[in-house]
PDB file of N, CA and C in Angstrom:
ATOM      1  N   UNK A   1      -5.103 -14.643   7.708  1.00  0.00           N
ATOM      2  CA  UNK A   1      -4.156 -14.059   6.777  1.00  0.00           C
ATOM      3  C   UNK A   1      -2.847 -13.759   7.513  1.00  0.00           C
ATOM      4  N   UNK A   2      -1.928 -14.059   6.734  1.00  0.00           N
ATOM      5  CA  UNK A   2      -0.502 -13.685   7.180  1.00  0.00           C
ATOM      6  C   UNK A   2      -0.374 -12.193   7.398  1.00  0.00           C
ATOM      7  N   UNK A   3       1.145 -11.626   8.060  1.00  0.00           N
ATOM      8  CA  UNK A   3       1.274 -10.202   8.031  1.00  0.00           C
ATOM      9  C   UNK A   3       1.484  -9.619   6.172  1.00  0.00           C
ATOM     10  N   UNK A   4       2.127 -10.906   5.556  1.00  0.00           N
ATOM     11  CA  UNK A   4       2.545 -10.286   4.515  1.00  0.00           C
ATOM     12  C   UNK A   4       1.533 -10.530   3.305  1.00  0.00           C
ATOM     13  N   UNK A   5       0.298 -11.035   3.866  1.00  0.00           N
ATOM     14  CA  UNK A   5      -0.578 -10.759   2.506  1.00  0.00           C
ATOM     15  C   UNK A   5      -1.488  -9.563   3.081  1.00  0.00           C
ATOM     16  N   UNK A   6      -1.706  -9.166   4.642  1.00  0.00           N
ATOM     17  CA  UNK A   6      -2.124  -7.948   4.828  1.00  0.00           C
ATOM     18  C   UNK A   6      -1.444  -6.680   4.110  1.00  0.00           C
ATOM     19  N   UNK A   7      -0.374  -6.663   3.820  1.00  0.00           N
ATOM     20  CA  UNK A   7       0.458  -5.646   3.246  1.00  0.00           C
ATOM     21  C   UNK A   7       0.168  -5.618   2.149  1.00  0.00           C
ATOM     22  N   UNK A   8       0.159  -6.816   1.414  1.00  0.00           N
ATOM     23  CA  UNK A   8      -0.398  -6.448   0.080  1.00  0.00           C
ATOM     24  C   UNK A   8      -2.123  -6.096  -0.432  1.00  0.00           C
ATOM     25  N   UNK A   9      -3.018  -7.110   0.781  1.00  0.00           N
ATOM     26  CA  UNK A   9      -3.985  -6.431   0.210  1.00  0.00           C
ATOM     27  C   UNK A   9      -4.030  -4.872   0.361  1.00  0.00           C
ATOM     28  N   UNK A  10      -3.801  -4.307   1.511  1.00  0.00           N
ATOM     29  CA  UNK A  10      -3.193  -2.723   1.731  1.00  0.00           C
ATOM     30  C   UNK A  10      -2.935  -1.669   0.977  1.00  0.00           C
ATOM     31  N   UNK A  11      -1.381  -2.442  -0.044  1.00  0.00           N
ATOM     32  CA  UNK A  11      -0.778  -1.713  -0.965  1.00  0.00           C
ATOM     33  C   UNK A  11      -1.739  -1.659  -2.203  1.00  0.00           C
ATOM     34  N   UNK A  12      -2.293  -2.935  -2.624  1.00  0.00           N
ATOM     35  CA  UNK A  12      -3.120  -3.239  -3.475  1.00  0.00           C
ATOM     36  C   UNK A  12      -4.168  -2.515  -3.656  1.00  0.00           C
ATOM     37  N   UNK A  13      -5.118  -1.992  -2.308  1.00  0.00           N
ATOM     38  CA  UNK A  13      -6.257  -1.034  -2.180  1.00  0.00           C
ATOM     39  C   UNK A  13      -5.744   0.297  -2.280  1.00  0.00           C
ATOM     40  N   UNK A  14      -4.584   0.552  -1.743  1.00  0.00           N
ATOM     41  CA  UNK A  14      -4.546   1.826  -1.548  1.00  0.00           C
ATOM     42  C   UNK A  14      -4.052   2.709  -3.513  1.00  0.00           C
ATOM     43  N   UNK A  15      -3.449   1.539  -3.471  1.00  0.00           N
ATOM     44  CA  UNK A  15      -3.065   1.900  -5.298  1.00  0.00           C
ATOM     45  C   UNK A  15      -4.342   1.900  -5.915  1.00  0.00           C
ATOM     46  N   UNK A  16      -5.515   1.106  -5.705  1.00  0.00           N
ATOM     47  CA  UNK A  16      -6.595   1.348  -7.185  1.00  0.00           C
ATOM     48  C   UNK A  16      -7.404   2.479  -6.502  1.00  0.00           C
ATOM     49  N   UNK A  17      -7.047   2.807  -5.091  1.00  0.00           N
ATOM     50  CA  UNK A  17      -8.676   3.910  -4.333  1.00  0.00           C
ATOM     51  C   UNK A  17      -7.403   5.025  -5.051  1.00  0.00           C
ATOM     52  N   UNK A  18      -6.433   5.376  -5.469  1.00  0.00           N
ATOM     53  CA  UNK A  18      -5.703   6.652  -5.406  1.00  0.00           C
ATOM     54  C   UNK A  18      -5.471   6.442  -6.884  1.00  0.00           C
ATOM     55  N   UNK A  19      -4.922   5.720  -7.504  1.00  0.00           N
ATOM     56  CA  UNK A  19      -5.648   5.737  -8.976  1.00  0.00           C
ATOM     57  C   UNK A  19      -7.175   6.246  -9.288  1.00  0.00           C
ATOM     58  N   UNK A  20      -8.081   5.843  -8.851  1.00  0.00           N
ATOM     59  CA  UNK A  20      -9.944   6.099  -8.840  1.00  0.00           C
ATOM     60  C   UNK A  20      -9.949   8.010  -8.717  1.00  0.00           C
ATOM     61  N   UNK A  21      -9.409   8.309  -7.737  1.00  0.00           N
ATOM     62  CA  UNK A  21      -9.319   9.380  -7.247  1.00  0.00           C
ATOM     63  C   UNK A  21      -8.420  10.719  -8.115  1.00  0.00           C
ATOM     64  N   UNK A  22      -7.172  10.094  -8.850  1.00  0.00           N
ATOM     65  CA  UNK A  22      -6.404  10.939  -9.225  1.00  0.00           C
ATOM     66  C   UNK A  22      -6.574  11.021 -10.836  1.00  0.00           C
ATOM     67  N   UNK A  23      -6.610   9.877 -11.352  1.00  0.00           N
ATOM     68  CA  UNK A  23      -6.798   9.989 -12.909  1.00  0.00           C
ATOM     69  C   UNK A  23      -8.054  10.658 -13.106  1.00  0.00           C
ATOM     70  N   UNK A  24      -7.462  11.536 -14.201  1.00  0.00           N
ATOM     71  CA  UNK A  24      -8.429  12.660 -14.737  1.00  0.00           C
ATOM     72  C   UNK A  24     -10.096  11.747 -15.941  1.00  0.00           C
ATOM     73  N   UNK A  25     -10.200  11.047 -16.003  1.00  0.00           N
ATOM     74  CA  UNK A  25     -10.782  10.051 -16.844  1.00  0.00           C
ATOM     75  C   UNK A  25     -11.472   8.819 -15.396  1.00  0.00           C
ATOM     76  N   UNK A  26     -11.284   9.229 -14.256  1.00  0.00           N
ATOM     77  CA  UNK A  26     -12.179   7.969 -13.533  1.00  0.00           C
ATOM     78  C   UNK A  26     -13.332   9.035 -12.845  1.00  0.00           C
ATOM     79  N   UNK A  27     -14.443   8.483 -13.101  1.00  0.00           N
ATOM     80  CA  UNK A  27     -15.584   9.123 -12.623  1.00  0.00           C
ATOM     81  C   UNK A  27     -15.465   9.913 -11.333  1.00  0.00           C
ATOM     82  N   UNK A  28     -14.645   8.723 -10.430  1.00  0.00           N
ATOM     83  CA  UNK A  28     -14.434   9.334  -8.792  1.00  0.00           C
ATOM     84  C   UNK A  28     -13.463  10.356  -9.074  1.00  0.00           C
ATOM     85  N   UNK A  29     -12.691  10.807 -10.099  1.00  0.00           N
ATOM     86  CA  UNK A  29     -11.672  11.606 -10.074  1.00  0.00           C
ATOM     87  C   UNK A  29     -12.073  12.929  -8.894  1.00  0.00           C
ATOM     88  N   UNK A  30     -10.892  13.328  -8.229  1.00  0.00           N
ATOM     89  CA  UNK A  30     -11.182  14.276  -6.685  1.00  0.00           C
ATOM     90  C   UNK A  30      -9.715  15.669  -7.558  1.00  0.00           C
ATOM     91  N   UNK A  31      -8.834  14.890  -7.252  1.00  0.00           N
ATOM     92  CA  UNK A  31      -7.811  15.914  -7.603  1.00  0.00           C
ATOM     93  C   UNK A  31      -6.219  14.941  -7.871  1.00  0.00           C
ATOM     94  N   UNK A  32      -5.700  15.575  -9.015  1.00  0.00           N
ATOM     95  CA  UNK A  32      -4.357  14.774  -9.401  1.00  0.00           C
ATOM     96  C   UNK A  32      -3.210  14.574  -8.730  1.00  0.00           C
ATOM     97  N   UNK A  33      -3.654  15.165  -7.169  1.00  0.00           N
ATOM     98  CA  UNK A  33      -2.451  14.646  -6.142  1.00  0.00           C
ATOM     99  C   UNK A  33      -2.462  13.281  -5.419  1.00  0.00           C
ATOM    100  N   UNK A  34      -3.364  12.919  -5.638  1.00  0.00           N
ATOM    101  CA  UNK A  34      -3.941  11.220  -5.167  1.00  0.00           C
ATOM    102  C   UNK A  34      -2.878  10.315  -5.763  1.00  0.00           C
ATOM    103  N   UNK A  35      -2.208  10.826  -6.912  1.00  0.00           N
ATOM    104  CA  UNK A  35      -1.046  10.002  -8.026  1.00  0.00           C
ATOM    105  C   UNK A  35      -0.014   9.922  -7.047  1.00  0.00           C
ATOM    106  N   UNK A  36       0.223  11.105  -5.985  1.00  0.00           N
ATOM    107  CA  UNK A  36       1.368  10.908  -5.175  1.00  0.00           C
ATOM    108  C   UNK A  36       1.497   9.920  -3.959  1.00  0.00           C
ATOM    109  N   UNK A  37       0.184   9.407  -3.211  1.00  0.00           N
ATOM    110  CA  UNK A  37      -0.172   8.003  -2.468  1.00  0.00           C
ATOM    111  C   UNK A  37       0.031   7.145  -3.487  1.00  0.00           C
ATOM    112  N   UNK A  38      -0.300   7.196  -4.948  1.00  0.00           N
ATOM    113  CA  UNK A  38      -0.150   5.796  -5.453  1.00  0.00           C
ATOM    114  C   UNK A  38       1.805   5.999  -5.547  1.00  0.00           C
ATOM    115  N   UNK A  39       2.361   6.619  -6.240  1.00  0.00           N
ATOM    116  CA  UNK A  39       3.860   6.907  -5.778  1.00  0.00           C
ATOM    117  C   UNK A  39       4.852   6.099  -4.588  1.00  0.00           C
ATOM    118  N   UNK A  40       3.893   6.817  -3.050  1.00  0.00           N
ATOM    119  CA  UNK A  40       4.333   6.519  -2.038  1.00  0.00           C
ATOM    120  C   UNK A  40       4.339   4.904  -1.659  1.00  0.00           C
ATOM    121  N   UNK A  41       3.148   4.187  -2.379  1.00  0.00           N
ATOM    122  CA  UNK A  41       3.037   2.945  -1.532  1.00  0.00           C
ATOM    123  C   UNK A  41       3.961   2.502  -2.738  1.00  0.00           C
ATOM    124  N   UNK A  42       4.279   2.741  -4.134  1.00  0.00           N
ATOM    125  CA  UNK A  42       5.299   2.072  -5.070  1.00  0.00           C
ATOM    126  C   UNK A  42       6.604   2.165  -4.245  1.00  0.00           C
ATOM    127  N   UNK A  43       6.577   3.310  -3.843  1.00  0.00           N
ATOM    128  CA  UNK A  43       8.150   3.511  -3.398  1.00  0.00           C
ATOM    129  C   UNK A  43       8.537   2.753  -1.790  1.00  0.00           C
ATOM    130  N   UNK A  44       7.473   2.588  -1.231  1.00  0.00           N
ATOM    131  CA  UNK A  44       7.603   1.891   0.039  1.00  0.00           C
ATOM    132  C   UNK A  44       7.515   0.201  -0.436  1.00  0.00           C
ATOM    133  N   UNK A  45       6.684  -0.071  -1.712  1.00  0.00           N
ATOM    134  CA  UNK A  45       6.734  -1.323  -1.529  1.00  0.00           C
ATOM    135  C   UNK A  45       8.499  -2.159  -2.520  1.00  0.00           C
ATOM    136  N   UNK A  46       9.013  -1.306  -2.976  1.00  0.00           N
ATOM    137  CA  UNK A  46      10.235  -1.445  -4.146  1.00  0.00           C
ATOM    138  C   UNK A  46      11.298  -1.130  -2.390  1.00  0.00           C
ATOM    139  N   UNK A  47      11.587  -0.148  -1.539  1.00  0.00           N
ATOM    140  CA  UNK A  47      11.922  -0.458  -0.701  1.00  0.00           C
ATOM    141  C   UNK A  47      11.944  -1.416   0.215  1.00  0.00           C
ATOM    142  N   UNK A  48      10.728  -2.012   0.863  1.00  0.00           N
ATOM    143  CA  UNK A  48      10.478  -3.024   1.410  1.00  0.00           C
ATOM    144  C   UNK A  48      11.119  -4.124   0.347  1.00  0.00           C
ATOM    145  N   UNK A  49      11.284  -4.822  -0.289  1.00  0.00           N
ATOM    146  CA  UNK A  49      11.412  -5.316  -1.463  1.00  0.00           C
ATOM    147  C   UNK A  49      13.386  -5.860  -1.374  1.00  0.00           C
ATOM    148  N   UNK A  50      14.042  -4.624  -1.531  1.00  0.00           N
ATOM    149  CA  UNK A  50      15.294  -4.466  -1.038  1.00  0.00           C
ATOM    150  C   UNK A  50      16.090  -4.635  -0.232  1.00  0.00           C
ATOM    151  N   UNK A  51      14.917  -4.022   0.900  1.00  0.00           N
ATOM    152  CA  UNK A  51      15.505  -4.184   2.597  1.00  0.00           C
ATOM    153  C   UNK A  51      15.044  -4.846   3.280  1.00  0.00           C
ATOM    154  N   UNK A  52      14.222  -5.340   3.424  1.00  0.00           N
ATOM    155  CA  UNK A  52      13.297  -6.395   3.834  1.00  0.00           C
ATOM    156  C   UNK A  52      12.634  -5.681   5.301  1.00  0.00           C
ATOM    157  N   UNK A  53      13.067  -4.869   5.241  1.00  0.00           N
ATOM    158  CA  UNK A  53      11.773  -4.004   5.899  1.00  0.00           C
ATOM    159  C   UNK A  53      10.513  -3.130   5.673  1.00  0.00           C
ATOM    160  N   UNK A  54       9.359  -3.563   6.528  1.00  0.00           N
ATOM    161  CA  UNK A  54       7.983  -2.898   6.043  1.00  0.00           C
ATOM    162  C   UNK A  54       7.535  -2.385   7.717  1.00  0.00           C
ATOM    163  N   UNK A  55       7.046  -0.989   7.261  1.00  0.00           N
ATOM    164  CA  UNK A  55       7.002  -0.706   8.758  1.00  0.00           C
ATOM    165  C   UNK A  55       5.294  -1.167   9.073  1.00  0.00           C
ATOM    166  N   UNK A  56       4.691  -1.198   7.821  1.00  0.00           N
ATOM    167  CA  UNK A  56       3.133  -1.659   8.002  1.00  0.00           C
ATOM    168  C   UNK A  56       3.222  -3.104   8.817  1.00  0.00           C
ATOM    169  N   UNK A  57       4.546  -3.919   8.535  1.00  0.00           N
ATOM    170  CA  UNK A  57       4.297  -4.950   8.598  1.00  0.00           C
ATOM    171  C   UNK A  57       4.273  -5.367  10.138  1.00  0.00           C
ATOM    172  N   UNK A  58       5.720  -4.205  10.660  1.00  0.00           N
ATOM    173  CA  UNK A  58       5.915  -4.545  12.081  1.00  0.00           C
ATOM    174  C   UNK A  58       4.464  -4.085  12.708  1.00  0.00           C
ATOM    175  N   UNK A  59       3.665  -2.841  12.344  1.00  0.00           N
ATOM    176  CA  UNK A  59       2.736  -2.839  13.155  1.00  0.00           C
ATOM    177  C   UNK A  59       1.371  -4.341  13.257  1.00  0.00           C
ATOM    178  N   UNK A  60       1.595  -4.486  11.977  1.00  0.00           N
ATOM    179  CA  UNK A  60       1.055  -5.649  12.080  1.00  0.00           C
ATOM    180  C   UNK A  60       0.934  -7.139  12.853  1.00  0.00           C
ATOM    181  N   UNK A  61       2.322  -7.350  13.106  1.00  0.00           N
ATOM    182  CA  UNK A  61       3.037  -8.214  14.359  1.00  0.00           C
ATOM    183  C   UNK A  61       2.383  -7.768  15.528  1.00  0.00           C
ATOM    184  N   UNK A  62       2.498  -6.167  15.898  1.00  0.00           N
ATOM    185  CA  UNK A  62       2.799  -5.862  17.318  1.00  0.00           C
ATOM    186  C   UNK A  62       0.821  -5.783  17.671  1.00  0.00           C
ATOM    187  N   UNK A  63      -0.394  -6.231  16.437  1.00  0.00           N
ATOM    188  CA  UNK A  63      -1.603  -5.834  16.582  1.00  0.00           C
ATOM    189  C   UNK A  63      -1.773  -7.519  16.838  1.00  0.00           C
ATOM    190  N   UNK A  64      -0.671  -8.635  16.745  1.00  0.00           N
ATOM    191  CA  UNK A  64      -0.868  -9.866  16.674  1.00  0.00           C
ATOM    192  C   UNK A  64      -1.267 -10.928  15.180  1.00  0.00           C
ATOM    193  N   UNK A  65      -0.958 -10.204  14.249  1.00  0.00           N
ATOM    194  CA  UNK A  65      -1.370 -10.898  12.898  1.00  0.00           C
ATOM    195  C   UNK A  65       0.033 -11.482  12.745  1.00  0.00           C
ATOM    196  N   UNK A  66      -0.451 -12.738  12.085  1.00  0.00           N
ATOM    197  CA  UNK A  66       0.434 -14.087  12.366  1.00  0.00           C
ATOM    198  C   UNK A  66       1.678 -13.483  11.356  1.00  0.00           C
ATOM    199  N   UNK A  67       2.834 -13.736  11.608  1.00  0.00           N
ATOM    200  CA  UNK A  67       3.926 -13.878  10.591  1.00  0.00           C
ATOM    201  C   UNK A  67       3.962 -14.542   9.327  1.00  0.00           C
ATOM    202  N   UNK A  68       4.360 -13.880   8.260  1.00  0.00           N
ATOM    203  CA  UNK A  68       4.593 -14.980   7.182  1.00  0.00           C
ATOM    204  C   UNK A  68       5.692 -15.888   6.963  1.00  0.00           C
ATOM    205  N   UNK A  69       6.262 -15.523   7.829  1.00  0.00           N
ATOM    206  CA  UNK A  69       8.334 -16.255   7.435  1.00  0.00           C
ATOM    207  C   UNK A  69       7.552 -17.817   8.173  1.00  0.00           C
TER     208      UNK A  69
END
């Protein structure tokens, strides 16, 4: 896998485990601050998006996972 489909499977997990967790209606529901990780990775991934920087991504490089460009 590239660096940039690691990011998305990432963003992708981390949005449905914090959805699972925060909506009041999912069995796993924990507590309604979990909505604010799903928030954070929207707002990091609409940034990344813009700027073309992802800081997940550089760590990803520097662990050796191949580039996507």
């Amino acid at each position: 896998m590239t660096s940039w489909q690691v990011v998305r499977l990432f963003a992708g997990t981390f949005i449905l485990v914090s959805l699972a967790l925060g909506v009041p209606g999912s069995p796993l529901f924990v507590s309604a601050w979990w909505l604010a990780l799903t928030a954070f990775v929207g707002a990091n991934l609409l940034q990344s998006s813009l700027t073309r920087w992802c800081p997940l991504e550089i760590i990803l490089r520097k662990l050796g996972v191949q580039s996507g460009c």
